[in-house]
Protein backbone atom coordinates (compact mmCIF):
# COMPACT_ATOMS: atom_id res chain seq x y z
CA UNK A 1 -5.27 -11.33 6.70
CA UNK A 2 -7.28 -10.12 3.89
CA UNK A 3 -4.30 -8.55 1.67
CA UNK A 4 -7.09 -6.90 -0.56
CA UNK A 5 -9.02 -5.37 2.04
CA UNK A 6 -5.15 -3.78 3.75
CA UNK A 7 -4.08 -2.47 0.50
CA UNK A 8 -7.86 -0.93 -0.15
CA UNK A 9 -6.86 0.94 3.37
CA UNK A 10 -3.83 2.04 2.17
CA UNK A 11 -5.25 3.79 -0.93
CA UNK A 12 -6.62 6.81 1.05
CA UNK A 13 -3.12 7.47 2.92
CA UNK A 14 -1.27 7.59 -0.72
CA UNK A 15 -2.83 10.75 -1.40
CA UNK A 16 -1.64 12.33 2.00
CA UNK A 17 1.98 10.73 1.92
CA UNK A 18 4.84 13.10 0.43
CA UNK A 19 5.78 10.54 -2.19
CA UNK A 20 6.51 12.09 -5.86
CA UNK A 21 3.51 11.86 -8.63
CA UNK A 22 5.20 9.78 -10.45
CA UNK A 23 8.34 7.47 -9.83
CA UNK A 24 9.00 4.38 -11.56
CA UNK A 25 9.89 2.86 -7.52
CA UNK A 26 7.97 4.71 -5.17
CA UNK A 27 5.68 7.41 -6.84
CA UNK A 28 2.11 7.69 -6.13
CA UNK A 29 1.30 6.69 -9.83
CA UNK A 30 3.10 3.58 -8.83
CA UNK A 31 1.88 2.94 -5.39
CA UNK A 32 -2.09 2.88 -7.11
CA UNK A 33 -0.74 0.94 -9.77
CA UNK A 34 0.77 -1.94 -7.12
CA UNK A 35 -2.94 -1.64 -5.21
CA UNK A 36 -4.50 -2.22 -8.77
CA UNK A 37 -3.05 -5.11 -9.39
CA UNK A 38 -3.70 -6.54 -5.53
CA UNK A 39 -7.23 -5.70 -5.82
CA UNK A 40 -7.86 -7.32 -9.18
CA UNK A 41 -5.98 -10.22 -8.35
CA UNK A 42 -2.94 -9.84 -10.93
CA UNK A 43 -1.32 -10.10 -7.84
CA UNK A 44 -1.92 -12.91 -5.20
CA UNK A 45 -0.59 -15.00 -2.52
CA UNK A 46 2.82 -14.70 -1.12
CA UNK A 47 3.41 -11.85 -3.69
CA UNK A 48 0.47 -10.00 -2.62
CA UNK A 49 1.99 -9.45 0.87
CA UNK A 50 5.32 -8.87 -0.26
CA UNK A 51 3.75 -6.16 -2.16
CA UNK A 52 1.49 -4.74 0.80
CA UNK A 53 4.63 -4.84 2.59
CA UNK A 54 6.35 -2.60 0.56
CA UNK A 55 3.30 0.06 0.02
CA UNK A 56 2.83 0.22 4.05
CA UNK A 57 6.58 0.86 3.86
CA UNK A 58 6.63 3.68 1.29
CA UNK A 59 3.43 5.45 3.11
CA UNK A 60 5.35 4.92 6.38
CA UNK A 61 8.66 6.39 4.93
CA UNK A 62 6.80 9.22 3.17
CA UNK A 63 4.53 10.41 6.07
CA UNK A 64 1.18 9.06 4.43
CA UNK A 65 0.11 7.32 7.78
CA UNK A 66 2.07 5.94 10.99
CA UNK A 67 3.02 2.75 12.12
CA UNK A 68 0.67 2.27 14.23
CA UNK A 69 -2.00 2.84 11.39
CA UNK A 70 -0.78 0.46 9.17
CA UNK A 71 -0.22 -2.44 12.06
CA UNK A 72 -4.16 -1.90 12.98
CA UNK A 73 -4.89 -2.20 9.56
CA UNK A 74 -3.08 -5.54 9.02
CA UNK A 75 -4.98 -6.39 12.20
CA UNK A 76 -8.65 -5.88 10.97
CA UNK A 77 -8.15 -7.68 7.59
C-alpha cells in the first residue's frame, strides 16, 4: 500500500467530517497536520500506517467518509 497516496485521499473527506477545527487529538487542524507529516515523509514506515490508521478512524467516527470508502482506498494504494 502506498501510505502517502491513502492519506492524500483522506485529505478531501477531513473537510466534510464533523470533527472540531481544532483539537489537540482529533481536530481537523490536527488531522492535516498528521497527513503533513505522512506526505513529507516526517513520518514513515510502520508509523506511517499506524498513523493512517488512526485518521481513517477519526473520518470514520466523525462522518467524513464510510467504511467502505476508506477500505477501497487502502485497496488502490
Amino acid at each position: 500500500m502506498d501510505v502517502k497516496a491513502a492519506a492524500a485521499a483522506c485529505r478531501e473527506s477531513i473537510d466534510k467530517c464533523n470533527a472540531p477545527e481544532k483539537n489537540r487529538e482529533f481536530g481537523k487542524d490536527h488531522l492535516h497536520n498528521m497527513i503533513n507529516k505522512i506526505e513529507s515523509g516526517e513520518v514513515s514506515g510502520d508509523k506511517a500506517h499506524r498513523w493512517l490508521g488512526y485518521l481513517q478512524g477519526v473520518l470514520v467516527a466523525t462522518g467524513g467518509t464510510t467504511l467502505e470508502d476508506m477500505k477501497q482506498v487502502n485497496l488502490a494504494s
